[in-house]
C-alpha atoms as a PDB file:
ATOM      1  CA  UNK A   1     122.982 115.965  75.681  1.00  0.00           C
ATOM      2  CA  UNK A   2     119.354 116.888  74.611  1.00  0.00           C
ATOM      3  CA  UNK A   3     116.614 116.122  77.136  1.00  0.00           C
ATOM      4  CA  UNK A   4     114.466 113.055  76.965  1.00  0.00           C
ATOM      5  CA  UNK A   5     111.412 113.918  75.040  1.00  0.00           C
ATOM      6  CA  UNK A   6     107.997 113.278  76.699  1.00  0.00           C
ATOM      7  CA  UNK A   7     105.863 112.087  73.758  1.00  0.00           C
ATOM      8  CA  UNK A   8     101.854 112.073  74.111  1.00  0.00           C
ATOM      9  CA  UNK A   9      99.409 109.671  73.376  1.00  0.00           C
ATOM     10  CA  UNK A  10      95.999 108.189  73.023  1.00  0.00           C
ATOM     11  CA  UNK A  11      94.936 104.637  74.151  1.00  0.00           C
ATOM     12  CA  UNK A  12      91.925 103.014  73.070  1.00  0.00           C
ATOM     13  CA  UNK A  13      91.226 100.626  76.113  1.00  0.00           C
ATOM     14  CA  UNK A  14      88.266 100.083  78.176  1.00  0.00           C
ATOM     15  CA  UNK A  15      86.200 101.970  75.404  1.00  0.00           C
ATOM     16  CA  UNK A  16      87.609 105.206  76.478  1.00  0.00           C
ATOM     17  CA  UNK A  17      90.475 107.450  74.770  1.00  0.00           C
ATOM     18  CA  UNK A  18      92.611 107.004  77.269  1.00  0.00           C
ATOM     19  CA  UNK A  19      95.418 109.914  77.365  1.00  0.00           C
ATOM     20  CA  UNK A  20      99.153 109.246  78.554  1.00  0.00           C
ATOM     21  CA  UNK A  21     102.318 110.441  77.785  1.00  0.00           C
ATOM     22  CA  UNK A  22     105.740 108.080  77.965  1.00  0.00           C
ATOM     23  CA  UNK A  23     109.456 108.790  77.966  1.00  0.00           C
ATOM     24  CA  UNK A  24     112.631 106.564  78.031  1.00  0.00           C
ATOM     25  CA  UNK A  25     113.865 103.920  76.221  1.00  0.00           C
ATOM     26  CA  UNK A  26     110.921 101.215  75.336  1.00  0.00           C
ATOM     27  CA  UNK A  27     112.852  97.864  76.734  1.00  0.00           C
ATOM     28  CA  UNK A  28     113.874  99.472  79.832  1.00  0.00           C
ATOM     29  CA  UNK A  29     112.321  99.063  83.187  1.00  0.00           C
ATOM     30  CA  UNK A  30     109.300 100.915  84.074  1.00  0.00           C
ATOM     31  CA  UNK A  31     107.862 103.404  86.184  1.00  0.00           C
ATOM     32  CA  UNK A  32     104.450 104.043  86.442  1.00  0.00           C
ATOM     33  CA  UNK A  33     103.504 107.603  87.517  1.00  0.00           C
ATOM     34  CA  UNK A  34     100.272 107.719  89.455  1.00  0.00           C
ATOM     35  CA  UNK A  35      98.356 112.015  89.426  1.00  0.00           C
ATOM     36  CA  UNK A  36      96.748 113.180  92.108  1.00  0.00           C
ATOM     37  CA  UNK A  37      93.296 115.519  92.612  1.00  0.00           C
ATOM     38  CA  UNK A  38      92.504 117.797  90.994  1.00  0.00           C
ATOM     39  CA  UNK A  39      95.507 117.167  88.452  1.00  0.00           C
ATOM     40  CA  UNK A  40      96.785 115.168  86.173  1.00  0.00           C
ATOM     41  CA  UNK A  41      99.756 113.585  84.474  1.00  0.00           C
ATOM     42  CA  UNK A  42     100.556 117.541  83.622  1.00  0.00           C
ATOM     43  CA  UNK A  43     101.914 117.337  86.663  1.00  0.00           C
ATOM     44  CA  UNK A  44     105.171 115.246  86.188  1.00  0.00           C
ATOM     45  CA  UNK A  45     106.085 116.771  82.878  1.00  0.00           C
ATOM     46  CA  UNK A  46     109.608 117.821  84.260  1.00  0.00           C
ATOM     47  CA  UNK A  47     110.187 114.760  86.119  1.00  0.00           C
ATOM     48  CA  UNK A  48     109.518 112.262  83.227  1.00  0.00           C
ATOM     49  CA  UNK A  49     112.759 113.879  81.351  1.00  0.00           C
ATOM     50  CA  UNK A  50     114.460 112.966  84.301  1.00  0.00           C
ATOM     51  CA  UNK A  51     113.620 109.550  84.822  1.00  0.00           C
ATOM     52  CA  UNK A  52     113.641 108.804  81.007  1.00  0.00           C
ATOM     53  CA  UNK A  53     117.265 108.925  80.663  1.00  0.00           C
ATOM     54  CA  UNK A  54     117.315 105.574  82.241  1.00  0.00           C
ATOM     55  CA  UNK A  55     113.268 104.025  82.525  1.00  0.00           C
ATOM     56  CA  UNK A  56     110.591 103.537  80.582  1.00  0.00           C
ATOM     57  CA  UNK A  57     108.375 106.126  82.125  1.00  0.00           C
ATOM     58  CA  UNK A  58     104.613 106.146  81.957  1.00  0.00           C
ATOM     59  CA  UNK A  59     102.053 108.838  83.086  1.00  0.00           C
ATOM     60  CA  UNK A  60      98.333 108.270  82.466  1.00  0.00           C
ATOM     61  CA  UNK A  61      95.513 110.513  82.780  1.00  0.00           C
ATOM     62  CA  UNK A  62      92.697 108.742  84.975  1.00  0.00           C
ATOM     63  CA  UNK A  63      89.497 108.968  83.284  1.00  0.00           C
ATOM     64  CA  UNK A  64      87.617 112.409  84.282  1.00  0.00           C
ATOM     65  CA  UNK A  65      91.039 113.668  84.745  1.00  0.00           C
ATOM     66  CA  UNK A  66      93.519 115.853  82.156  1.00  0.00           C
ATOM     67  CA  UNK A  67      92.703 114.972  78.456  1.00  0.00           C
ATOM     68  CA  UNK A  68      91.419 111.477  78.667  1.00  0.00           C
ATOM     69  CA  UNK A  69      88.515 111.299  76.549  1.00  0.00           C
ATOM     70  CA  UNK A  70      85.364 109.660  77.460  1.00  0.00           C
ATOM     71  CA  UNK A  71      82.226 108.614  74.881  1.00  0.00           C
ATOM     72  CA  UNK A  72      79.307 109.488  76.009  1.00  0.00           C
ATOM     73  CA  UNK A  73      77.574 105.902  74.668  1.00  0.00           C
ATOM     74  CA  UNK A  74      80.548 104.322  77.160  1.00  0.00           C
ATOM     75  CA  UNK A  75      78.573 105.097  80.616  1.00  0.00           C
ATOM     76  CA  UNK A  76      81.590 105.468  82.832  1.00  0.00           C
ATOM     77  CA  UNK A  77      80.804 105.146  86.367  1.00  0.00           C
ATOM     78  CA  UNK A  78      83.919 106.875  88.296  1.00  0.00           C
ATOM     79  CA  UNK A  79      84.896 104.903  90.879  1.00  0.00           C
ATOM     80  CA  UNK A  80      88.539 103.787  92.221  1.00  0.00           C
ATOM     81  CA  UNK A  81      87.393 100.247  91.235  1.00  0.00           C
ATOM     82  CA  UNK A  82      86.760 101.285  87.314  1.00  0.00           C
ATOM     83  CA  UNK A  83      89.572 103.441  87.038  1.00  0.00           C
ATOM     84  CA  UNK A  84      92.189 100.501  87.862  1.00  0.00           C
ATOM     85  CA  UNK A  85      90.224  98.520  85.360  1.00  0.00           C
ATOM     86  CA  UNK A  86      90.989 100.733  82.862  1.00  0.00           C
ATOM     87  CA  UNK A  87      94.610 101.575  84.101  1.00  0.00           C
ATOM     88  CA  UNK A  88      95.033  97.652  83.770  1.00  0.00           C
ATOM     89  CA  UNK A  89      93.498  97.734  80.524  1.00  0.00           C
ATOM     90  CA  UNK A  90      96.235 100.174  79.520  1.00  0.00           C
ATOM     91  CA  UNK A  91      99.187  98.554  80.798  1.00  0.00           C
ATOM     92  CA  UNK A  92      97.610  94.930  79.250  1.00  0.00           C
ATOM     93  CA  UNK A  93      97.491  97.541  75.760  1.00  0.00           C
ATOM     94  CA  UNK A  94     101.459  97.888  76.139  1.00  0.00           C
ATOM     95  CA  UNK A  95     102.547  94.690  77.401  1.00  0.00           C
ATOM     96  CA  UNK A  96     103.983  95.705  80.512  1.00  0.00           C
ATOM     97  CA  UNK A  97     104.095  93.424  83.315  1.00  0.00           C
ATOM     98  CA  UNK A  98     106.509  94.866  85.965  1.00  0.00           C
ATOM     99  CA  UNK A  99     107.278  97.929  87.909  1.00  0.00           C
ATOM    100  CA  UNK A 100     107.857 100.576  89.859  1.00  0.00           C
ATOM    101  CA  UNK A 101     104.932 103.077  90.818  1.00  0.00           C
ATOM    102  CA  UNK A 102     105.332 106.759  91.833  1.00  0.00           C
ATOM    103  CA  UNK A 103     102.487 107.431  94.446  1.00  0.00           C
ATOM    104  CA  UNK A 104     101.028 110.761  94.722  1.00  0.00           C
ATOM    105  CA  UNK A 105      97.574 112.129  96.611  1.00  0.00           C
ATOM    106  CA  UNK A 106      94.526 110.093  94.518  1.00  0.00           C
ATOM    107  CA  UNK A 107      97.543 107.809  92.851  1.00  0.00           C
ATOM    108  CA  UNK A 108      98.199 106.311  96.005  1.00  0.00           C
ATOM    109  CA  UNK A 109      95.187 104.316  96.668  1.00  0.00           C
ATOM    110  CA  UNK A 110      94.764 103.389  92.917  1.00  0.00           C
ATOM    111  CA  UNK A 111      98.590 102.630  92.541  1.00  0.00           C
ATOM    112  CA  UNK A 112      97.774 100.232  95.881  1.00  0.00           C
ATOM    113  CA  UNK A 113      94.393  98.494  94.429  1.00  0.00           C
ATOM    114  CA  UNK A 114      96.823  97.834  91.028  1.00  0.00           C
ATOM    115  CA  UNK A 115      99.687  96.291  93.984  1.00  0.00           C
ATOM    116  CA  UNK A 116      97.203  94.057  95.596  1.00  0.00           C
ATOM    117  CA  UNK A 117      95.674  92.801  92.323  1.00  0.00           C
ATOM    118  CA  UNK A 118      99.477  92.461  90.862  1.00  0.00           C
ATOM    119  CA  UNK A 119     101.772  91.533  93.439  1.00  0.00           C
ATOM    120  CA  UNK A 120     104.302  90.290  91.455  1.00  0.00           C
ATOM    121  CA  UNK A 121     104.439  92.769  89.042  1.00  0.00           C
ATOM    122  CA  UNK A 122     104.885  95.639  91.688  1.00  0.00           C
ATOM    123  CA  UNK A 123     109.063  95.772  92.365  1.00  0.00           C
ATOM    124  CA  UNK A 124     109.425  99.321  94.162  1.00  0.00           C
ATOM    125  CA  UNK A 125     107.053 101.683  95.656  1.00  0.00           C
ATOM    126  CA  UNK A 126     107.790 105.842  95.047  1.00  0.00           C
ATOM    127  CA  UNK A 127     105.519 107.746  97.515  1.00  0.00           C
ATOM    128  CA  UNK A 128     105.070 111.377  97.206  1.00  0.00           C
ATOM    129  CA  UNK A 129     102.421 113.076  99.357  1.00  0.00           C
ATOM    130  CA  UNK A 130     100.685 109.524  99.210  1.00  0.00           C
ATOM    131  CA  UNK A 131      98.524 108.596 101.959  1.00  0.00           C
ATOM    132  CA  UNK A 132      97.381 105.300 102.936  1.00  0.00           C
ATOM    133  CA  UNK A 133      97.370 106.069 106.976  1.00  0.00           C
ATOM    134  CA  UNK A 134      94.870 107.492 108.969  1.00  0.00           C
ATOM    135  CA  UNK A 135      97.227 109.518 110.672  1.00  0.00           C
ATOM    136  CA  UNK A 136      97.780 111.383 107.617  1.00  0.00           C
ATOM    137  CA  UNK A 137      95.110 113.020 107.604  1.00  0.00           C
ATOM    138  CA  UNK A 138      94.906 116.933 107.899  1.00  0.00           C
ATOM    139  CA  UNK A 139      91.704 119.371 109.381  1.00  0.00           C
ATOM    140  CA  UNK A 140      90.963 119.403 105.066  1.00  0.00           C
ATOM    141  CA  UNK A 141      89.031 116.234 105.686  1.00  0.00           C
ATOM    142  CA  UNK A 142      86.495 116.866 108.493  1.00  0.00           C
ATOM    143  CA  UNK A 143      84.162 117.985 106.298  1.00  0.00           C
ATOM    144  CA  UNK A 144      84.903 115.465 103.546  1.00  0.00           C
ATOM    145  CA  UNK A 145      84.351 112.453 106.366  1.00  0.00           C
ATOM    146  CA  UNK A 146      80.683 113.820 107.571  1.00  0.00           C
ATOM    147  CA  UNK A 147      79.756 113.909 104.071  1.00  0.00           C
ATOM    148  CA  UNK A 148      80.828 110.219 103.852  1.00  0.00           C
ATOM    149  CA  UNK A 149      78.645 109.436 106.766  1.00  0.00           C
ATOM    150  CA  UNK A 150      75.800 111.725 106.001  1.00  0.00           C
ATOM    151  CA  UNK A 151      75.415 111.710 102.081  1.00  0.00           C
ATOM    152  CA  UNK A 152      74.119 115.223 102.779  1.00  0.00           C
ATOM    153  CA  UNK A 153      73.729 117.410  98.865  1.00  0.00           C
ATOM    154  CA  UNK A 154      73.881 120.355 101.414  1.00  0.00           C
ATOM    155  CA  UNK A 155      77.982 119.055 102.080  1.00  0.00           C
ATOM    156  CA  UNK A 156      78.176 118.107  98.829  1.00  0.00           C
ATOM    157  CA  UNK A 157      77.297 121.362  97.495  1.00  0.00           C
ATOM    158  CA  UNK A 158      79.724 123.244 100.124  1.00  0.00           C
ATOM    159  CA  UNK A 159      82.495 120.977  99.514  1.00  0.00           C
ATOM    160  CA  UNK A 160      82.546 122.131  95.776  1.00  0.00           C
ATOM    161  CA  UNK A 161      84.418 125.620  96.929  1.00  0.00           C
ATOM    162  CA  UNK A 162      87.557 123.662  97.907  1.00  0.00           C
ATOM    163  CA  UNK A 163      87.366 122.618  93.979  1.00  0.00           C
ATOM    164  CA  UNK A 164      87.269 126.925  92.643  1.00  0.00           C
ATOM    165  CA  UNK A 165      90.227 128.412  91.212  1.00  0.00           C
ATOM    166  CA  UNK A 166      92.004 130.001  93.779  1.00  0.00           C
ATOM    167  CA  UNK A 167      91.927 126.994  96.019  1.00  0.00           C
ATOM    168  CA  UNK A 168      93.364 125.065  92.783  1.00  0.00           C
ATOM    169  CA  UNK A 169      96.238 127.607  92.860  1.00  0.00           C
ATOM    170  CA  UNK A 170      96.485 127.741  97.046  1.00  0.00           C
ATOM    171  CA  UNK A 171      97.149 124.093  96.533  1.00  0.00           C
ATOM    172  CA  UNK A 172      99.784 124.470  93.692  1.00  0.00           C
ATOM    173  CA  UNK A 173     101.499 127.242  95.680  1.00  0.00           C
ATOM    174  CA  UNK A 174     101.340 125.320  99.003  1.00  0.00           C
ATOM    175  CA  UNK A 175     104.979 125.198 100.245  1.00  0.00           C
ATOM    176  CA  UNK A 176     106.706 127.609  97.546  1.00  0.00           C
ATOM    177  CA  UNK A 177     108.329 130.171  98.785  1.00  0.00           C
ATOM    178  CA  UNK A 178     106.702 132.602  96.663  1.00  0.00           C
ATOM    179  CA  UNK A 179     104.284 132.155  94.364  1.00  0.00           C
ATOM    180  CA  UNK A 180     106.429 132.760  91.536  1.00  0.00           C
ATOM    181  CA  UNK A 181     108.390 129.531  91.502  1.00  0.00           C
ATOM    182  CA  UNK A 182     105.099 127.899  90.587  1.00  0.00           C
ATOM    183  CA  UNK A 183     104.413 128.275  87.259  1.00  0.00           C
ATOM    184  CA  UNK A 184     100.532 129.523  86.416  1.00  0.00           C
ATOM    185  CA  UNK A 185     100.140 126.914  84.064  1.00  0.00           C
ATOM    186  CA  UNK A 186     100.489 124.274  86.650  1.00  0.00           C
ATOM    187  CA  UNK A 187      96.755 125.996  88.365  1.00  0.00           C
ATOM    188  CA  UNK A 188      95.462 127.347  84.976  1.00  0.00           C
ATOM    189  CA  UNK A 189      95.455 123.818  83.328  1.00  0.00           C
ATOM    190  CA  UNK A 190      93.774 122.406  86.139  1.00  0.00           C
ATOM    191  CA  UNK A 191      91.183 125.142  86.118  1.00  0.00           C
ATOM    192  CA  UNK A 192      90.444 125.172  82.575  1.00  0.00           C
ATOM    193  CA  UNK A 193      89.726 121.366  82.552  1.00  0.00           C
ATOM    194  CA  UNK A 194      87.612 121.370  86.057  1.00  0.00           C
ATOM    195  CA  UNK A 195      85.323 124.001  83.880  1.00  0.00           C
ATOM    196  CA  UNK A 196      84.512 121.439  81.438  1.00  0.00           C
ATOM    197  CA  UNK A 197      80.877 120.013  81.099  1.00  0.00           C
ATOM    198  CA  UNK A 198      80.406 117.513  84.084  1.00  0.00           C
ATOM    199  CA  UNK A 199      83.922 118.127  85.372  1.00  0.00           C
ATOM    200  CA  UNK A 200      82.956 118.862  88.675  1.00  0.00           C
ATOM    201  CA  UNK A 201      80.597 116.310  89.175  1.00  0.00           C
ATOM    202  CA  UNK A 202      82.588 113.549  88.075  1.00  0.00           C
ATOM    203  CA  UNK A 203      85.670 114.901  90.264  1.00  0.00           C
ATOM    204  CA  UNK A 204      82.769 115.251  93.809  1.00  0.00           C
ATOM    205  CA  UNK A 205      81.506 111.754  92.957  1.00  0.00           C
ATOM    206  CA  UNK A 206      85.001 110.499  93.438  1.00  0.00           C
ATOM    207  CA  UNK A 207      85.844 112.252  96.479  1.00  0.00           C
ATOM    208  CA  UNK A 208      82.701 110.322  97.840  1.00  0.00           C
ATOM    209  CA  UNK A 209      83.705 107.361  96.402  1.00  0.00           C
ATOM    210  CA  UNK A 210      87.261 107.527  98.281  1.00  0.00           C
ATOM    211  CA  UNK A 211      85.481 106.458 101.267  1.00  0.00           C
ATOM    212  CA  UNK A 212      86.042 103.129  99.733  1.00  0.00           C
ATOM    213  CA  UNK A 213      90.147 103.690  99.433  1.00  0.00           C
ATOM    214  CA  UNK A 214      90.198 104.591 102.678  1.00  0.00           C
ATOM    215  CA  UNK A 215      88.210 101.419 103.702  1.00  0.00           C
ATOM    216  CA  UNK A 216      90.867  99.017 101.831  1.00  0.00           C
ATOM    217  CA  UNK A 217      93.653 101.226 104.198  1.00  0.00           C
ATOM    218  CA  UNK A 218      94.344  98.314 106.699  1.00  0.00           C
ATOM    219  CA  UNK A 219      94.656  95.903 103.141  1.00  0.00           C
ATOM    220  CA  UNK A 220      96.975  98.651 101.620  1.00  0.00           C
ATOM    221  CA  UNK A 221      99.245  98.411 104.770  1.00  0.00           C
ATOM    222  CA  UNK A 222      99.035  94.488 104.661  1.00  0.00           C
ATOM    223  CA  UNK A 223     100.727  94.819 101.567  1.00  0.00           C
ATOM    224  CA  UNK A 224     103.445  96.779 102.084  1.00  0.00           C
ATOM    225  CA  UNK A 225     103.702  94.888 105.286  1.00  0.00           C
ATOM    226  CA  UNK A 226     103.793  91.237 103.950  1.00  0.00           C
ATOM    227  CA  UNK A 227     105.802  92.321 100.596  1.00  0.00           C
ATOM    228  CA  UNK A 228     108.568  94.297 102.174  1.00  0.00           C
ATOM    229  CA  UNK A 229     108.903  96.309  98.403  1.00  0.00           C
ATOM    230  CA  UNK A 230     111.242  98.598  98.703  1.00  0.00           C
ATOM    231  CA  UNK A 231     110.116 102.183  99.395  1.00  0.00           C
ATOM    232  CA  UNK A 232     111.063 105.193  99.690  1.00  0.00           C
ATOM    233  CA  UNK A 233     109.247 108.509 100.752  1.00  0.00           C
ATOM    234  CA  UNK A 234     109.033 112.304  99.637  1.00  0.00           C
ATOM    235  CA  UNK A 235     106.908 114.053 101.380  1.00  0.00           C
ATOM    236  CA  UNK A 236     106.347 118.289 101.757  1.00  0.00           C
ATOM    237  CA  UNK A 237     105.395 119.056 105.087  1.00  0.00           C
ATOM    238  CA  UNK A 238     103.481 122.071 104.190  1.00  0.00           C
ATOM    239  CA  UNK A 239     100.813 119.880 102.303  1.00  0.00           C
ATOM    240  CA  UNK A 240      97.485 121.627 103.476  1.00  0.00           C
ATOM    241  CA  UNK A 241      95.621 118.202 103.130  1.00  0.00           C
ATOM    242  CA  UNK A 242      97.787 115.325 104.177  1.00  0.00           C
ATOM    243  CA  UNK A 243     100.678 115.545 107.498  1.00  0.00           C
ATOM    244  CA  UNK A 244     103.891 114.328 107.618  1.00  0.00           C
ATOM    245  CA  UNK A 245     102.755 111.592 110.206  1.00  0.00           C
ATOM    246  CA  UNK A 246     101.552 109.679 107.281  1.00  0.00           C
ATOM    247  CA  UNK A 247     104.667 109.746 105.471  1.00  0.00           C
ATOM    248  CA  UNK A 248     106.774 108.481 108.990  1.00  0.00           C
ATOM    249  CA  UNK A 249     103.810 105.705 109.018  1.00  0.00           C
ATOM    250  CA  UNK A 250     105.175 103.944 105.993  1.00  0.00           C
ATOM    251  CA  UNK A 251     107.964 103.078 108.570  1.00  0.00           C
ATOM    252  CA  UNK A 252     105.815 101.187 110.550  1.00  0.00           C
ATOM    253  CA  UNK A 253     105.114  98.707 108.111  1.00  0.00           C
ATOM    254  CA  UNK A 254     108.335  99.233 105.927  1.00  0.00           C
ATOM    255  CA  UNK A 255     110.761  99.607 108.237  1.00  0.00           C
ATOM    256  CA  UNK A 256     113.464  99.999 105.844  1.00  0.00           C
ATOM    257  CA  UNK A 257     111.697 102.609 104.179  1.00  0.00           C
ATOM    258  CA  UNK A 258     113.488 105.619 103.482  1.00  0.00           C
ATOM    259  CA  UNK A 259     111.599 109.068 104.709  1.00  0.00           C
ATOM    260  CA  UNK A 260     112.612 112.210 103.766  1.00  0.00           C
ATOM    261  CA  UNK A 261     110.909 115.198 104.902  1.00  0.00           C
ATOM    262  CA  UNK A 262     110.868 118.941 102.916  1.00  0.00           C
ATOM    263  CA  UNK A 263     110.164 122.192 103.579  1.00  0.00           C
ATOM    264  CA  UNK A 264     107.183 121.319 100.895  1.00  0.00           C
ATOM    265  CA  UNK A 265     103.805 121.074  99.737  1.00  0.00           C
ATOM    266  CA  UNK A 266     101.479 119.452  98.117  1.00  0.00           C
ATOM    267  CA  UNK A 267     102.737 119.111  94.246  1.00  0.00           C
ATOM    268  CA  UNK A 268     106.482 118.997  95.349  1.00  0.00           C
ATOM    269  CA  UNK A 269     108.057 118.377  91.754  1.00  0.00           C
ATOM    270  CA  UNK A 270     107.102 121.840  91.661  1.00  0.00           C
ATOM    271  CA  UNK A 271     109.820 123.185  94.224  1.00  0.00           C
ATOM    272  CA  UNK A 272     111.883 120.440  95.101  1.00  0.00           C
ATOM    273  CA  UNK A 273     112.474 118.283  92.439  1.00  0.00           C
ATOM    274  CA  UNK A 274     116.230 119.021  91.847  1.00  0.00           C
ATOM    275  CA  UNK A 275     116.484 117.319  95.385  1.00  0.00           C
ATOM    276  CA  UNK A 276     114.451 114.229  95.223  1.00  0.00           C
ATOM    277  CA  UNK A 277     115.906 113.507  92.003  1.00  0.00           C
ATOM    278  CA  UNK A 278     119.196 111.759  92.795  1.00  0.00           C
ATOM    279  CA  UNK A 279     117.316 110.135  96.184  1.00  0.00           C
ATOM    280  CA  UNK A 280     114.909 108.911  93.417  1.00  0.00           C
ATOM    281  CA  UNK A 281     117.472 107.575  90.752  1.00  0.00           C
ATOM    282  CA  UNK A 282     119.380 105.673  93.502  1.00  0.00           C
ATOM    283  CA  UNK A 283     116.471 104.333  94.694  1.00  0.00           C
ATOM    284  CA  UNK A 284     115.272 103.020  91.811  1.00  0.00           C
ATOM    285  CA  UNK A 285     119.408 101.965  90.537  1.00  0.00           C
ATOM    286  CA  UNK A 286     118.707  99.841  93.120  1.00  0.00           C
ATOM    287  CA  UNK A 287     116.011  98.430  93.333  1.00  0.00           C
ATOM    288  CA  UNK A 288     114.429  97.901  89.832  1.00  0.00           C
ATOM    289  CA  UNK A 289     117.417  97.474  87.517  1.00  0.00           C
END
């Protein structure tokens, strides 16, 4: 059987050129795959195959992320708030009004802001490396939280070295057991689009936005609380910026939620994806067919 093919395209919602790419079958159920930071939807180009044989499967960029295009007459102001506009506006473009969402890093307090403003259409939560507890927090963001407090330019300024290339590629090799299992494309891509013109900026003014995510936490966990969707958790305990006490905090407010734990890190699909696969298909056999 050939694989699924992951076909790329442009949006024009929300007056940007909103990039995505989609696999699967168009009238089947559909999963929504959320990026994290630095990345983009790069980053689940061998899992969308995978999923496609039975889902609709659909992977934006975020605007000032991967190849999503923005005018300059358009004005964007990044903020979590304006990016789920515009993911709305996308998913309003294509008609789809349920389904499941695939949490990662920055996609897990958008994918939450799109739960709480769609309840309904939200049937199953996928949660990779997604943190929406204080306790999953790592040493990474000490520095990130006195900025948040301070608005120093001194911390902004210092807090731009975690975004150079060889932190990019620390965090894509996080958890591999050599480097070489991790291919240099994964880092390189990332790279090559954080050099862009006003790359960096945008990508520092949303790490001080996040303050407000992190502020809606106790609304996030409301959710999943008063919901009970079904979810299930991945999560690489080698991540160098969120613990595995975040992923076994799901539990608290899900406590059907199923937690795995691997010998991972941070982009997991990298090493580990012939694992979570099946977990991942069952999970969602069951719960969004």
């Amino acid at each position: 059987m050939s694989p699924v093919p992951v076909l790329n395209h442009y949006a024009q919602v929300d007056g940007l050129n909103l990039f995505y790419r989609e696999a699967g079958p168009k009238d089947a159920p559909v999963v929504l795959l959320l990026h994290g930071f630095p990345s983009s939807s790069h980053q689940f180009r061998e899992l969308m195959p995978v999923l496609g044989e039975k889902y609709r499967v659909i992977a934006p960029d975020f605007p000032g992320f991967g190849f999503t295009e923005i005018p300059d007459a358009r004005k964007y102001e990044f903020t979590a708030v304006n990016i789920l506009q515009t993911l709305e506006a996308l998913l309003d473009s294509l008609e789809i009004r349920s389904f499941a969402i695939y949490l990662h890093d920055y996609g897990a307090p958008i994918g939450m802001r799109l739960a709480i403003k769609r309840p309904e259409a939200v049937k199953a939560l996928i949660v990779q490396n997604g943190n929406i507890y204080e306790e999953g927090w790592s040493s990474y963001w000490q520095p990130v939280r006195q900025w948040w407090s301070s608005a120093d330019p001194a911390l902004r300024q210092s807090l731009q070295a975690g975004l150079q290339p060889e932190h990019i590629k620390g965090l894509w090799q996080a958890g591999a057991k050599d480097g070489q299992i991790v291919g240099p494309e994964t880092y390189t891509l990332d790279n090559s689009l954080l050099a862009l013109p006003g790359r960096m900026d945008i990508l520092l003014d949303l790490f001080f936005d996040h303050r407000t995510n992190v502020a809606l936490y106790p609304v996030f966990q409301r959710f999943i609380r008063e919901r009970q969707v079904p979810v299930i958790v991945f999560w690489g305990g080698l991540d160098p910026v969120f613990v595995p006490a975040g992923g076994e905090a799901y539990k608290r407010d899900a406590p059907r939620a199923v937690v795995k734990h691997f010998n991972g890190g941070h982009f997991m699909l990298e090493t580990h994806l012939d694992e979570m696969a099946p977990d991942m298909m069952e999970f969602l056999r069951d719960h969004l067919n």
